[in-house]
Protein backbone atom coordinates (compact mmCIF):
# COMPACT_ATOMS: atom_id res chain seq x y z
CA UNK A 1 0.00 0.00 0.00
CA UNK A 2 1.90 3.37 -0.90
CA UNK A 3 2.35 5.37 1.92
CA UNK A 4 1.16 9.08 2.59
CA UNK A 5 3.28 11.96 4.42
CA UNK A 6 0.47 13.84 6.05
CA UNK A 7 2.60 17.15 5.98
CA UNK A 8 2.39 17.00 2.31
CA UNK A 9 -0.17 15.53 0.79
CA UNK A 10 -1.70 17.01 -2.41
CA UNK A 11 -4.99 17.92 -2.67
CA UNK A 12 -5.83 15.39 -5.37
CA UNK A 13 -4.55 12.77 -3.27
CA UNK A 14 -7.66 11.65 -0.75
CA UNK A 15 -6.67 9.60 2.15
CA UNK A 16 -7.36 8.25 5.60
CA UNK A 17 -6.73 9.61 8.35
CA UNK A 18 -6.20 7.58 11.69
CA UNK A 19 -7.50 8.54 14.68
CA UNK A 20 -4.63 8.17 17.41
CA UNK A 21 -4.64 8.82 21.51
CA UNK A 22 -4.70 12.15 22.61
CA UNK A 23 -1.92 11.17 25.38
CA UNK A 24 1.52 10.04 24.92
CA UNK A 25 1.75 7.37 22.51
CA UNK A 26 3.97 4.38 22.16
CA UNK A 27 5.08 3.08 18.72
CA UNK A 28 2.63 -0.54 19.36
CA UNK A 29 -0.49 2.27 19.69
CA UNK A 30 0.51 4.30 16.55
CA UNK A 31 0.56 0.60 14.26
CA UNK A 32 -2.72 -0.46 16.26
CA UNK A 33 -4.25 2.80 15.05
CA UNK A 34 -3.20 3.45 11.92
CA UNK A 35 -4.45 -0.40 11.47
CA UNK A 36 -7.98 -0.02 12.93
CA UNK A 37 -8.26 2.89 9.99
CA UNK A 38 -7.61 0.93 7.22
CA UNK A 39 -10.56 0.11 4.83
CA UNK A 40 -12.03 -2.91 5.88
CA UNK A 41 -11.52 -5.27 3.46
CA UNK A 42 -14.61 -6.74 1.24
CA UNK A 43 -16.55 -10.08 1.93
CA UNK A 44 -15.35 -13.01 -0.65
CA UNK A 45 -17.19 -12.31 -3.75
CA UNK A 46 -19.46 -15.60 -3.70
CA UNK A 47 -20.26 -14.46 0.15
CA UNK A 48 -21.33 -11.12 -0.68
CA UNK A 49 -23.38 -12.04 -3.80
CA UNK A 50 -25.84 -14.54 -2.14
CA UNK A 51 -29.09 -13.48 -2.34
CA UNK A 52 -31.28 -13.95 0.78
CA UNK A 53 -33.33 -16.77 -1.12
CA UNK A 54 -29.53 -18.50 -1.62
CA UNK A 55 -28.55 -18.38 2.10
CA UNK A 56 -32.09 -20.14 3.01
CA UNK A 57 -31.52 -22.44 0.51
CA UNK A 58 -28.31 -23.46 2.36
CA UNK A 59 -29.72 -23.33 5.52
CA UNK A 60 -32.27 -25.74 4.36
CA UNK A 61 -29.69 -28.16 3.09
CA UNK A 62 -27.54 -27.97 5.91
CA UNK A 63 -31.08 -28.76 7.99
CA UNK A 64 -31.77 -31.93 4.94
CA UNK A 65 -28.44 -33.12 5.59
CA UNK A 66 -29.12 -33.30 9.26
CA UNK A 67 -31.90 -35.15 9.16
CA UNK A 68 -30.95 -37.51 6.16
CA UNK A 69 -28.78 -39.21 9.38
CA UNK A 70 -31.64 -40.44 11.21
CA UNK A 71 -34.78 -43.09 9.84
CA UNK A 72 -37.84 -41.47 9.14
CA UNK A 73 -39.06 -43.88 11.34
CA UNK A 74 -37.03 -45.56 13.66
CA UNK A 75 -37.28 -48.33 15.95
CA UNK A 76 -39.39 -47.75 19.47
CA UNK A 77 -36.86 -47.52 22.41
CA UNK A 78 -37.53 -47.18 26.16
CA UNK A 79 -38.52 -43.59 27.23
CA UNK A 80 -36.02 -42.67 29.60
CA UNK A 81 -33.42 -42.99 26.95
CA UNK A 82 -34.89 -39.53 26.03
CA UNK A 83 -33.68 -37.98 29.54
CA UNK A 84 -30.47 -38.67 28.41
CA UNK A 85 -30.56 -35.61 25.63
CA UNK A 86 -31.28 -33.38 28.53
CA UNK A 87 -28.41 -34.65 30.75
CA UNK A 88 -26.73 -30.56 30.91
CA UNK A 89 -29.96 -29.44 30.69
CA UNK A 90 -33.17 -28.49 31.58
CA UNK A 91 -33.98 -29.99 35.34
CA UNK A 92 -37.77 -29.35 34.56
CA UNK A 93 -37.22 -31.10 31.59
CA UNK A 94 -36.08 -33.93 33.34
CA UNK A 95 -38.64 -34.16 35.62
CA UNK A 96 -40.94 -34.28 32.94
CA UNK A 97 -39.33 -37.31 30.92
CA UNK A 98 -39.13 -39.52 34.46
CA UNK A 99 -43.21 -38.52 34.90
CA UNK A 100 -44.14 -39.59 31.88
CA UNK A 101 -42.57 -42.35 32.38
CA UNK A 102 -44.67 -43.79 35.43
CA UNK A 103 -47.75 -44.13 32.51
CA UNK A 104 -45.66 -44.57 29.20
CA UNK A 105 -42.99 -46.74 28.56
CA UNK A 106 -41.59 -46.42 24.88
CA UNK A 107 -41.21 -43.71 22.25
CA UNK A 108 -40.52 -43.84 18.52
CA UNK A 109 -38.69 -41.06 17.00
CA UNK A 110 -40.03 -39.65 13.79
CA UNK A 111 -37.29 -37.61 11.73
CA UNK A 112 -36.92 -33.74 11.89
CA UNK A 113 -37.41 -32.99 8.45
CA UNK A 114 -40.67 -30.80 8.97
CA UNK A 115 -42.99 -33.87 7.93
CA UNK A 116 -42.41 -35.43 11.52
CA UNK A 117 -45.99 -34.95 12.66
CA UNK A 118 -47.91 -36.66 9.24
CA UNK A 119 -45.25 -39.38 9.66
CA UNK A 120 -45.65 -40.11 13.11
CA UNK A 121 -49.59 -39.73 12.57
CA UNK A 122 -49.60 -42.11 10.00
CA UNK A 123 -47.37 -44.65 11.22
CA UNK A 124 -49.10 -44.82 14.87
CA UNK A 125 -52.40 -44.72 13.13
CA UNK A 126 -51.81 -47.85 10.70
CA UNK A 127 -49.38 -49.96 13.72
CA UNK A 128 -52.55 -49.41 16.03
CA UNK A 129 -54.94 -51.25 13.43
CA UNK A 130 -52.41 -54.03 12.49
CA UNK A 131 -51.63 -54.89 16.20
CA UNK A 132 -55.51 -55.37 16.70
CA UNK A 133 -56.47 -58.25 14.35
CA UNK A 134 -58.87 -59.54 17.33
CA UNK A 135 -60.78 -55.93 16.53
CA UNK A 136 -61.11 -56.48 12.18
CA UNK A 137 -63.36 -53.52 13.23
CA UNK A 138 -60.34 -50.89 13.26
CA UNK A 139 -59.13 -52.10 10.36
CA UNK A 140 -62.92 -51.39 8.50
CA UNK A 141 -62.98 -48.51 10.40
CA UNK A 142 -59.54 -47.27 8.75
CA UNK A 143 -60.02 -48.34 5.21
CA UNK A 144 -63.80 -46.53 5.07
CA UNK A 145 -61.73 -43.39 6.21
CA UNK A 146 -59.07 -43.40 3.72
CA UNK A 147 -61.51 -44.56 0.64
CA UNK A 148 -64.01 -41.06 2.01
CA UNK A 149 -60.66 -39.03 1.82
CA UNK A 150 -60.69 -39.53 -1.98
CA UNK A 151 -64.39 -37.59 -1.96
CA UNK A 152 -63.19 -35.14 0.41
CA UNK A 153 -60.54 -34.22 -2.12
CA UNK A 154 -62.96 -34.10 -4.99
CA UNK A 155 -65.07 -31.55 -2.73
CA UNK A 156 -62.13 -29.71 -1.87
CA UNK A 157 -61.53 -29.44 -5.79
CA UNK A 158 -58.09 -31.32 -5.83
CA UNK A 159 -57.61 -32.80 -9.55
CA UNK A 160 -57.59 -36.57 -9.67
CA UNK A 161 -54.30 -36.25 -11.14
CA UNK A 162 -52.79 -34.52 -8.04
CA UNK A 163 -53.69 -37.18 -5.60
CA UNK A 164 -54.36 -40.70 -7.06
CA UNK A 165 -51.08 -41.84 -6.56
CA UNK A 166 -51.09 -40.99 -3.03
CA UNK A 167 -53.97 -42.11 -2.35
CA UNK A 168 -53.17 -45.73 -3.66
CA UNK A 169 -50.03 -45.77 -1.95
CA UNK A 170 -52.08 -45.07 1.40
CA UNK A 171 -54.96 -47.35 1.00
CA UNK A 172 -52.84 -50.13 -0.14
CA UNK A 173 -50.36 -50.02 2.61
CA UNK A 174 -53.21 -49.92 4.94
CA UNK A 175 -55.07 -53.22 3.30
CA UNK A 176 -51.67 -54.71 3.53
CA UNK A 177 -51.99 -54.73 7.25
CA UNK A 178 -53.59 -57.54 8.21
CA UNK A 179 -51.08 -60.07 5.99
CA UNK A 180 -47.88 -57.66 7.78
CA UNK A 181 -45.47 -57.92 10.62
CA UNK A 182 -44.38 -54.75 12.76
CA UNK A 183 -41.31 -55.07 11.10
CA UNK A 184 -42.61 -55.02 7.27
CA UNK A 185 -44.65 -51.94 8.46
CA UNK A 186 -41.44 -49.93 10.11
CA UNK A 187 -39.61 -51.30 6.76
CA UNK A 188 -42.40 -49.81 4.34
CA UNK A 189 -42.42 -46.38 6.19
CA UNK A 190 -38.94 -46.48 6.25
CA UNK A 191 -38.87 -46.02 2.34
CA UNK A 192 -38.72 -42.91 0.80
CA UNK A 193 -40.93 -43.01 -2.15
CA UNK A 194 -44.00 -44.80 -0.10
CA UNK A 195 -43.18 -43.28 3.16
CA UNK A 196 -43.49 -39.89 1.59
CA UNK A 197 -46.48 -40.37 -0.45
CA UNK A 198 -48.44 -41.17 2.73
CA UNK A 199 -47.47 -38.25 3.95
CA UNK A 200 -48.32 -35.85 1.32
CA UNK A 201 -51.78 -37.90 1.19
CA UNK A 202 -52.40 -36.53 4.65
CA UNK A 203 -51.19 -33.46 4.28
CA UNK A 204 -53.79 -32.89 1.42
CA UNK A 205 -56.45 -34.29 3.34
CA UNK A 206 -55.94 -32.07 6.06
CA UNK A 207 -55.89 -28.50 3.46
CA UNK A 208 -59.30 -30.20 2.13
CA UNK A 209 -60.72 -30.32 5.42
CA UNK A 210 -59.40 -26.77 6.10
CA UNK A 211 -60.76 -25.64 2.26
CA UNK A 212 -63.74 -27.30 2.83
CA UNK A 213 -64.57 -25.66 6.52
CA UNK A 214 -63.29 -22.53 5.93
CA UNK A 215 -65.68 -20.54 8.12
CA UNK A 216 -63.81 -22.03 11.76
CA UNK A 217 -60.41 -21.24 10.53
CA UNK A 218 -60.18 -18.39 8.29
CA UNK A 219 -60.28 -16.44 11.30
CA UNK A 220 -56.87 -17.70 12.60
CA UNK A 221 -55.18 -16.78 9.07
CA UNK A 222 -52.77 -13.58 9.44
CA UNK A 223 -51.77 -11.14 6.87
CA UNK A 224 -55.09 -11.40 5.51
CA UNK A 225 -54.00 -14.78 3.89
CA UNK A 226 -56.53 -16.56 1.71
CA UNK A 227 -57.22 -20.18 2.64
CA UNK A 228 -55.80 -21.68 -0.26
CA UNK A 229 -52.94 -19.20 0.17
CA UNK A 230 -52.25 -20.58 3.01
CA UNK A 231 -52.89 -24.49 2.34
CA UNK A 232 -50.45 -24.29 -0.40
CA UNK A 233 -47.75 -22.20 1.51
CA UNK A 234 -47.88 -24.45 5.15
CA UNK A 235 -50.20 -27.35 4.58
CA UNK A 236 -49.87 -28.96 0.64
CA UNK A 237 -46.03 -28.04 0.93
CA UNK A 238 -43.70 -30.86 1.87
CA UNK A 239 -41.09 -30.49 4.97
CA UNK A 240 -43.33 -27.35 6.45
CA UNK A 241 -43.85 -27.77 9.91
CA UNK A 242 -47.44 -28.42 11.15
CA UNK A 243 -49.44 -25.95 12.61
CA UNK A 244 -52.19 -26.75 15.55
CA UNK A 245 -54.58 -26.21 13.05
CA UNK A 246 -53.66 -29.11 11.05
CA UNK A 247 -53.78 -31.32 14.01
CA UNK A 248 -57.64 -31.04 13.94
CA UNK A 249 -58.30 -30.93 10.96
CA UNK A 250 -56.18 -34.42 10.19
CA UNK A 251 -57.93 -35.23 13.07
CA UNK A 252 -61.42 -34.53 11.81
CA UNK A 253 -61.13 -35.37 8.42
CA UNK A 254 -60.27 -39.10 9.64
CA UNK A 255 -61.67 -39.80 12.72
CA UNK A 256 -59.52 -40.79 14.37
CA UNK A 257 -58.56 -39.24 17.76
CA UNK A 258 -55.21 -38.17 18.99
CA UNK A 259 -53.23 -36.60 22.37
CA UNK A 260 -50.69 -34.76 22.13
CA UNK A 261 -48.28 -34.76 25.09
CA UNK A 262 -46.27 -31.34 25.41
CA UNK A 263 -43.01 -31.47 26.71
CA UNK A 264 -42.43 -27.75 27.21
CA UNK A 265 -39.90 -25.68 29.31
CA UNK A 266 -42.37 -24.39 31.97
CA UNK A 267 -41.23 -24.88 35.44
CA UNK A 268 -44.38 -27.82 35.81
CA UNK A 269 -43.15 -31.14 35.99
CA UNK A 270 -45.61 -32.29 34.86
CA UNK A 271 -46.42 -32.70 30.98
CA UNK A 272 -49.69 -31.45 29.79
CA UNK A 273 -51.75 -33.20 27.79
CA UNK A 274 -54.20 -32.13 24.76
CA UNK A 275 -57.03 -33.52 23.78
CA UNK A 276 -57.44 -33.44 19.75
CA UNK A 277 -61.24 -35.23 18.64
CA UNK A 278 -63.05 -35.60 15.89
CA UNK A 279 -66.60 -34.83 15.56
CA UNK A 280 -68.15 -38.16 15.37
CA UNK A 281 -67.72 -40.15 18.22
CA UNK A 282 -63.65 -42.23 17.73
CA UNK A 283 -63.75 -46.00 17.34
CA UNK A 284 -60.78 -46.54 18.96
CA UNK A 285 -58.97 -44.69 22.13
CA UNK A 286 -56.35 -41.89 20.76
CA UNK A 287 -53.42 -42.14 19.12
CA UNK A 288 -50.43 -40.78 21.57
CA UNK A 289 -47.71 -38.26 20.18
CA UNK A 290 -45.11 -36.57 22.28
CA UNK A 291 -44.12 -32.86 20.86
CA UNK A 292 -40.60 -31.15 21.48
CA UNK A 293 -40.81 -27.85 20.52
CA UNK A 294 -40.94 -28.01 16.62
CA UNK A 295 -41.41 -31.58 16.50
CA UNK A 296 -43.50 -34.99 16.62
CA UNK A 297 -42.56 -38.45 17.90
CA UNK A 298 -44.66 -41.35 19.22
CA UNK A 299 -45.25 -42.23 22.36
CA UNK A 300 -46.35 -45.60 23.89
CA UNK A 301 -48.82 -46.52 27.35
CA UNK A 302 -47.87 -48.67 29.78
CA UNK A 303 -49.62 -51.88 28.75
CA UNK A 304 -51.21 -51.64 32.48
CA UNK A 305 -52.81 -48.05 31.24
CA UNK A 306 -54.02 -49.47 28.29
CA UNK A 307 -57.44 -49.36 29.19
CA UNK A 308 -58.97 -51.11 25.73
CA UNK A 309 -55.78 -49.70 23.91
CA UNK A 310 -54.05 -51.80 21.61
């Protein structure tokens, strides 16, 4: 960098002047000064041209890439395993895990990749009729739900073409049940391409609920959002977290209850529990998902708190 004499610099000749200490100086404060002036150098060029749609775009595949390490549906393990995440943390936290545990004994982890709470929906939903084949009932029960999901899509003016394959992924799994073994179920949801098409069959059945009831939710919409506006931005879209709202109208939309227990940070420890029901009156007793903040697993009952439950 050429250097300037301050006593005799030309006119033409801008430069920068550094700031030093009023007192006496030593020759280490003059460099640190005249250093601190210099013109801060520019960000890399590929840095400083990323757009704000670019750096999401990484932060999404850094948050892909996360989750690509774990199942989308894993095997169930014993609860307390889950204090262990919360070993340097949260007491109340804690607390929580070891009172759950007195009335439910297992978990199943669902993975983080913003479909968590379809997946884990779906999954608890179809193991809870295949476990039951003393109760063909559930199973009926199931298969008349999905097969009126396909009209409910034709109300909610969905084109054929943008749900038939979805929809004969989910039926068929379901009809597979009563020929399957747990394991051929956690293997089937374990594959992408099926896996994922049951998911986005629920998450359209839920936005035709919600486009088909508008007049108890439109209400809750911000920034003067449109229904389908916001079905297609948060419900239709794949790996967008799901919203309360979802939860009943999934909930609705296939009758089939659910209770959610929420692990929060309050200072309780105890976890509160909430109620989701459809309108008709549920054939079976709920299905039972614990939610982390921004995310859905599965959660067992003692078998001595069953109650009925299979």
């Amino acid at each position: 960098m050429q250097q300037h004499n301050p006593a005799s610099t030309s006119s033409s000749q801008p430069q920068t002047a550094a700031v030093l200490p009023a007192q006496s100086t030593s020759p280490e404060q003059v460099v640190e000064a005249l250093t601190n002036a210099s013109v801060e150098q520019p960000k890399p060029k590929d840095e400083a041209q990323l757009t704000d749609e670019q750096i999401l775009t990484q932060m999404q595949a850094i948050k892909d890439e996360e989750a690509n390490a774990h199942p989308l549906v894993d095997n169930s393990i014993d609860l307390l395993e889950l204090e262990a995440e919360y070993a340097n943390g949260s007491v109340s936290f804690r607390n929580k895990i070891r009172n759950l545990a007195d009335t439910h004994d297992r978990m199943r982890r669902s993975r983080g990749d913003g479909n968590c709470f379809y997946r884990a929906f779906a999954f608890a939903w179809f193991e809870r009729v295949m476990l039951a084949p003393h109760k063909p009932e559930l199973h009926a029960n199931a298969v008349r739900a999905i097969e009126e999901s396909k009209d409910l899509l034709v109300a909610a003016q969905f084109e054929p073409l943008a749900f038939e394959d979805f929809y004969a992924v989910t039926l068929e799994t379901l009809q597979n049940l009563v020929n399957w073994t747990p394991d051929q179920l956690l293997e089937t949801f374990q594959q992408d391409e099926i896996s994922n098409s049951i998911v986005m069959h629920f998450r359209l059945v839920a936005s035709a609920y919600l486009k088909t009831h508008p007049e108890d939710y439109v209400p809750f919409l911000e920034f003067g959002q449109t229904m389908d506006e916001y079905c297609s931005m948060h419900v239709e879209a794949m790996g967008r977290e799901s919203e309360e709202m979802m939860v009943i109208a999934l909930t609705k939309a296939t009758h089939v209850s659910i209770e959610v227990a929420y692990l929060s940070g309050n200072e309780s420890d105890e976890v509160n529990f909430l109620p989701f029901l459809p309108d008709t009156l549920p054939y079976m007793p709920p299905l039972v998902l614990l939610y982390r903040p921004g995310h859905y697993d599965i959660l067992y009952r003692k078998s001595h708190c069953l109650d009925g439950v299979v």
